[in-house]
N, C-alpha and C. Protein backbone atom coordinates (compact mmCIF):
# COMPACT_ATOMS: atom_id res chain seq x y z
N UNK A 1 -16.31 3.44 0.44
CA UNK A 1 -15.15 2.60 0.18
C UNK A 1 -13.93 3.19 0.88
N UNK A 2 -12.95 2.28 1.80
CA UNK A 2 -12.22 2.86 2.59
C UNK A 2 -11.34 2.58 1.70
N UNK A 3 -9.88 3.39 1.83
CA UNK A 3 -8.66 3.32 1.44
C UNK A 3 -7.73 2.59 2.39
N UNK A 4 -7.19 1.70 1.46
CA UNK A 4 -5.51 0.76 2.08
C UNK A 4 -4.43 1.50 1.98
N UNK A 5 -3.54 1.21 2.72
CA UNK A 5 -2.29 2.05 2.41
C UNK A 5 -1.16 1.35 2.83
N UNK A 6 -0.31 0.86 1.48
CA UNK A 6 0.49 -0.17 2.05
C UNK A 6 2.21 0.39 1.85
N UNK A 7 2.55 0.64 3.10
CA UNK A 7 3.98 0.85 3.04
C UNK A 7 4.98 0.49 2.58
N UNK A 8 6.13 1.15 1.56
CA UNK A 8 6.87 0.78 1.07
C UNK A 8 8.54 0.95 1.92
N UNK A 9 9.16 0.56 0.95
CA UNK A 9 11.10 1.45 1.12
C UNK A 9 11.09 2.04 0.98
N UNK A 10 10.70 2.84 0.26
CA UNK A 10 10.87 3.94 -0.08
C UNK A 10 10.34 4.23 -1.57
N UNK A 11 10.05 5.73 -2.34
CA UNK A 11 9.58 6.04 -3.65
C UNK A 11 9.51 5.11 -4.56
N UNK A 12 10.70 4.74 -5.02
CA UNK A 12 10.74 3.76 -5.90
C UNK A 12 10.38 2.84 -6.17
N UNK A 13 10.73 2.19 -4.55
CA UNK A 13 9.83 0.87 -4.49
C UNK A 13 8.09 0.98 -4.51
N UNK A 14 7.94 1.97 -4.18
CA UNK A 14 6.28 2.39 -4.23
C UNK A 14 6.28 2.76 -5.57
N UNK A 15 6.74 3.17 -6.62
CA UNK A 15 5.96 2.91 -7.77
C UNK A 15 6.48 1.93 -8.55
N UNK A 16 7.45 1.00 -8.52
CA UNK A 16 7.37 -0.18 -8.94
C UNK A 16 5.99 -1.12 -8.31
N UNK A 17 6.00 -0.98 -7.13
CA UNK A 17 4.31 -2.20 -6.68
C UNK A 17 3.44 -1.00 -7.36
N UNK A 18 2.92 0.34 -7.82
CA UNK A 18 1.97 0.19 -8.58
C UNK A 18 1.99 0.11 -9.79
N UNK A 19 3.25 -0.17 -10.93
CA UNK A 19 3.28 -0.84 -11.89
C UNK A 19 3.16 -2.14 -12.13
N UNK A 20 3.16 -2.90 -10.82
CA UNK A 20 2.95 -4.11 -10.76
C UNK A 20 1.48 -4.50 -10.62
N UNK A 21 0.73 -3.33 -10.14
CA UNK A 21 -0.89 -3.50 -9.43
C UNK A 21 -1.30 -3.46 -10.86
N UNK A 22 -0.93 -2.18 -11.78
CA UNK A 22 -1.81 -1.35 -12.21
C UNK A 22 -1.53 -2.92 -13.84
N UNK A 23 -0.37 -3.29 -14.16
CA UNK A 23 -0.57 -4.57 -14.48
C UNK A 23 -1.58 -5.54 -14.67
N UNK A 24 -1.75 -5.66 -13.53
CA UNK A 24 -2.80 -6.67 -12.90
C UNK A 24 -4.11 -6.31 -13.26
N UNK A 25 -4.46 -5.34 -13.30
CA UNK A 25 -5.54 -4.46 -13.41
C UNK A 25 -6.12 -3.91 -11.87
N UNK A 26 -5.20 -3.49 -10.85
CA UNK A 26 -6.18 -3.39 -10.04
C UNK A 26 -5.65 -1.54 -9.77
N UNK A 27 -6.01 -1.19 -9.54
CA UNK A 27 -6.13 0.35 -9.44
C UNK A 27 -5.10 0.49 -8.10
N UNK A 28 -4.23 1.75 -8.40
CA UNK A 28 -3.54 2.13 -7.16
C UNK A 28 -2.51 3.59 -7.79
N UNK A 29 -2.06 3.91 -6.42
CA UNK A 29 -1.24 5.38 -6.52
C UNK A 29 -0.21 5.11 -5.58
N UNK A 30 0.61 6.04 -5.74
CA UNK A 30 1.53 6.22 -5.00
C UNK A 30 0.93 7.48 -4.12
N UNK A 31 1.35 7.28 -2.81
CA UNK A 31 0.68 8.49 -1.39
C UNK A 31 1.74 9.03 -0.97
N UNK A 32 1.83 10.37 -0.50
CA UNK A 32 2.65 10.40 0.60
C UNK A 32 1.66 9.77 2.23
N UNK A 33 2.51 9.06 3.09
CA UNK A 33 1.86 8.46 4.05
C UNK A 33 1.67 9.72 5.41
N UNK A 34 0.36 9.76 5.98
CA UNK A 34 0.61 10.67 6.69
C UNK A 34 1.95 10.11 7.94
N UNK A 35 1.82 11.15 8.92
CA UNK A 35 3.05 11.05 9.69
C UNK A 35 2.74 10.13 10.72
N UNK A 36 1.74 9.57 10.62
CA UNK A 36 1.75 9.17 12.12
C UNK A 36 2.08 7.32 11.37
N UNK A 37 2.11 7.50 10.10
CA UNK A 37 2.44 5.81 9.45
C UNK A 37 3.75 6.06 9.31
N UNK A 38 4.66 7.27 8.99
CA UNK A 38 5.67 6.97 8.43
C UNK A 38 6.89 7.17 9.63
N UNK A 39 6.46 6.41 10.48
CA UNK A 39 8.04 6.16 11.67
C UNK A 39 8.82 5.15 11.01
N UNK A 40 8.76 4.53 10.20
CA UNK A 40 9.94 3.66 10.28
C UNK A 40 11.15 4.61 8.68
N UNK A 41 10.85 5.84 8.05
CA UNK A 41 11.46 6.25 7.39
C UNK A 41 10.92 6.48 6.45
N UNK A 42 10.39 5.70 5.72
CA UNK A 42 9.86 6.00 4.50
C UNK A 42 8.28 6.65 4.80
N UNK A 43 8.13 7.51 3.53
CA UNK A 43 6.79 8.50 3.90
C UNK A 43 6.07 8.30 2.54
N UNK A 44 6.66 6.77 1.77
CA UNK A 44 5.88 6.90 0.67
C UNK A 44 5.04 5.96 0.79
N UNK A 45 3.95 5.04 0.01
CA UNK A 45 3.00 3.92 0.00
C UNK A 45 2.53 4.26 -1.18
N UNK A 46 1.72 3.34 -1.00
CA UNK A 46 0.89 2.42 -1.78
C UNK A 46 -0.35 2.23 -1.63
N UNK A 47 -1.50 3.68 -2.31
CA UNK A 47 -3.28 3.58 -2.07
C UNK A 47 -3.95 2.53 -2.93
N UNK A 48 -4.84 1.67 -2.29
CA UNK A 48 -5.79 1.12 -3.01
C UNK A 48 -6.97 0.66 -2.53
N UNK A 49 -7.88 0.49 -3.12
CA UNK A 49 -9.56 0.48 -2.60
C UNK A 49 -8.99 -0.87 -1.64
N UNK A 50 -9.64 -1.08 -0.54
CA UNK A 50 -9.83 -1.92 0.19
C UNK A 50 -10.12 -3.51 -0.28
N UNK A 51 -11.68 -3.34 -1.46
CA UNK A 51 -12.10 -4.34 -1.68
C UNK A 51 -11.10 -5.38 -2.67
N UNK A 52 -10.23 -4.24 -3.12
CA UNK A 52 -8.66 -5.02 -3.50
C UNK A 52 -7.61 -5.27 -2.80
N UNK A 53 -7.83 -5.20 -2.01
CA UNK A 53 -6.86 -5.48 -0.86
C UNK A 53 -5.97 -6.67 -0.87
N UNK A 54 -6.95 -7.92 -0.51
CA UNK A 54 -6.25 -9.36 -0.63
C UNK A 54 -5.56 -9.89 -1.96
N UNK A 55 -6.57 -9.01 -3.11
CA UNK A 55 -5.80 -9.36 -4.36
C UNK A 55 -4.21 -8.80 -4.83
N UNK A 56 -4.54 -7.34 -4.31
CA UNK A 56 -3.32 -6.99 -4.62
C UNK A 56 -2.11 -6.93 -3.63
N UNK A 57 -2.29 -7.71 -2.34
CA UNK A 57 -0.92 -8.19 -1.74
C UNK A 57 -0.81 -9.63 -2.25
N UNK A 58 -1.43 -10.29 -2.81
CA UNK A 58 -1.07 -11.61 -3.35
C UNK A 58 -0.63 -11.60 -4.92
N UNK A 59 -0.65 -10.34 -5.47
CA UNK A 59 0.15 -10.04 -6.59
C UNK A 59 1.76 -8.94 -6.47
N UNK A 60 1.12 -8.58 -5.50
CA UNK A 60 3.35 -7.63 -4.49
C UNK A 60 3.42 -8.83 -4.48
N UNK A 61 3.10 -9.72 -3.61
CA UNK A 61 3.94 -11.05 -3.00
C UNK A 61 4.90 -11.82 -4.03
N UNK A 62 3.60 -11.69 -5.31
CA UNK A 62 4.00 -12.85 -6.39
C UNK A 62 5.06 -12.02 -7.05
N UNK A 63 4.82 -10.84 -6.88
CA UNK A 63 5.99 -9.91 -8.19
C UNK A 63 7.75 -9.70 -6.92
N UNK A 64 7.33 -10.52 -5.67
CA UNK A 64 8.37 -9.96 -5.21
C UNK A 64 8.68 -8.56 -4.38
N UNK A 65 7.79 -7.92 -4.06
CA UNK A 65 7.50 -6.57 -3.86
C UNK A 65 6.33 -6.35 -2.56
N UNK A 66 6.67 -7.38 -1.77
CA UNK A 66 5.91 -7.04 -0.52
C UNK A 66 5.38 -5.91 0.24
N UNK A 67 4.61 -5.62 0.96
CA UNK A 67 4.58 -4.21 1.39
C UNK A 67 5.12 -4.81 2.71
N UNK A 68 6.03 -3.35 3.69
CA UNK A 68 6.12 -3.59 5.37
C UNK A 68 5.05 -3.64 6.33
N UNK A 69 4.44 -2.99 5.56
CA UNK A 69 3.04 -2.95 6.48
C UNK A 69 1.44 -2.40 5.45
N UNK A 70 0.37 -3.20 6.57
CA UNK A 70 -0.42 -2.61 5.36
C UNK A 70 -1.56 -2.23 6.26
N UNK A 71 -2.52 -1.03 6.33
CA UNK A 71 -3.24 0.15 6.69
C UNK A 71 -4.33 0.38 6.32
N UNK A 72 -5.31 0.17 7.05
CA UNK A 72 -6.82 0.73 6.21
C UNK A 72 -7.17 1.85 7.02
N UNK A 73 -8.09 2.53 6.50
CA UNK A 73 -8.82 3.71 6.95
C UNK A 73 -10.17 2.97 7.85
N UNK A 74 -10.09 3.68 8.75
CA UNK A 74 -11.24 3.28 9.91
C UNK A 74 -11.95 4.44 10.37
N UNK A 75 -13.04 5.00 9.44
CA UNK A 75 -13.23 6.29 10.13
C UNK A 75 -12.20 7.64 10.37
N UNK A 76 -11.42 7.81 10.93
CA UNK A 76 -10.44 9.02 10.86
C UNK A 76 -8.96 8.73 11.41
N UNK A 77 -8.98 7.36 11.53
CA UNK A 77 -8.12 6.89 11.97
C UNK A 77 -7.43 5.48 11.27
N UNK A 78 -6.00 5.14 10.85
CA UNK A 78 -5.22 4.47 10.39
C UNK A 78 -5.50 3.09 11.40
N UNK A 79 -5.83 1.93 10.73
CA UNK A 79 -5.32 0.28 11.64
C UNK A 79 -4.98 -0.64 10.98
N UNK A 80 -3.85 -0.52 11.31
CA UNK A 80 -2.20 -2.05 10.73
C UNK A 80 -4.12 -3.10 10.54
N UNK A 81 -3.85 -3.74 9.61
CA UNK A 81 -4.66 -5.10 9.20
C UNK A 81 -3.50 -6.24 8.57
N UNK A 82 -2.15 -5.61 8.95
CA UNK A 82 -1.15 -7.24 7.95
C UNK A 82 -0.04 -6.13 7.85
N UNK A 83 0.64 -7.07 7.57
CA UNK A 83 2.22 -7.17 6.58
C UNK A 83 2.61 -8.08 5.62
């Protein structure tokens, strides 16, 4: 099972979307993002199993709490799949 990793604003806003996930019932953490995700400033996100993926950006969306970008694990390497 690969890991998602969906970028936030920053801290806060990353654990408000996983009070919003964990709500929902779908499982998630707050990450620090490695460096090669966090150019646009923020170095925090948002982990969650993959196979939750679609569910839980259609519950950020609904709570208001979008991610900037969102990240799966590919083997050893990070690939943008959305925003």
């Amino acid at each position: 099972m690969a890991d998602c990793l969906f970028t936030s604003r920053g801290q806060t806003r990353a654990q408000l979307m996983v009070s919003a996930l964990k709500a929902a019932g779908i499982g998630a953490s707050t990450r620090k993002l490695p460096l090669k995700l966090a150019n646009e400033g923020c170095a925090y996100g948002v982990a969650v199993a993959e196979n939750d993926r679609e569910r839980a950006l259609r519950t950020l969306r609904l709570e208001g709490l979008p991610p900037r970008r969102v990240y799966c694990e590919r083997g050893y390497d990070w690939t943008e799949v959305g925003r």
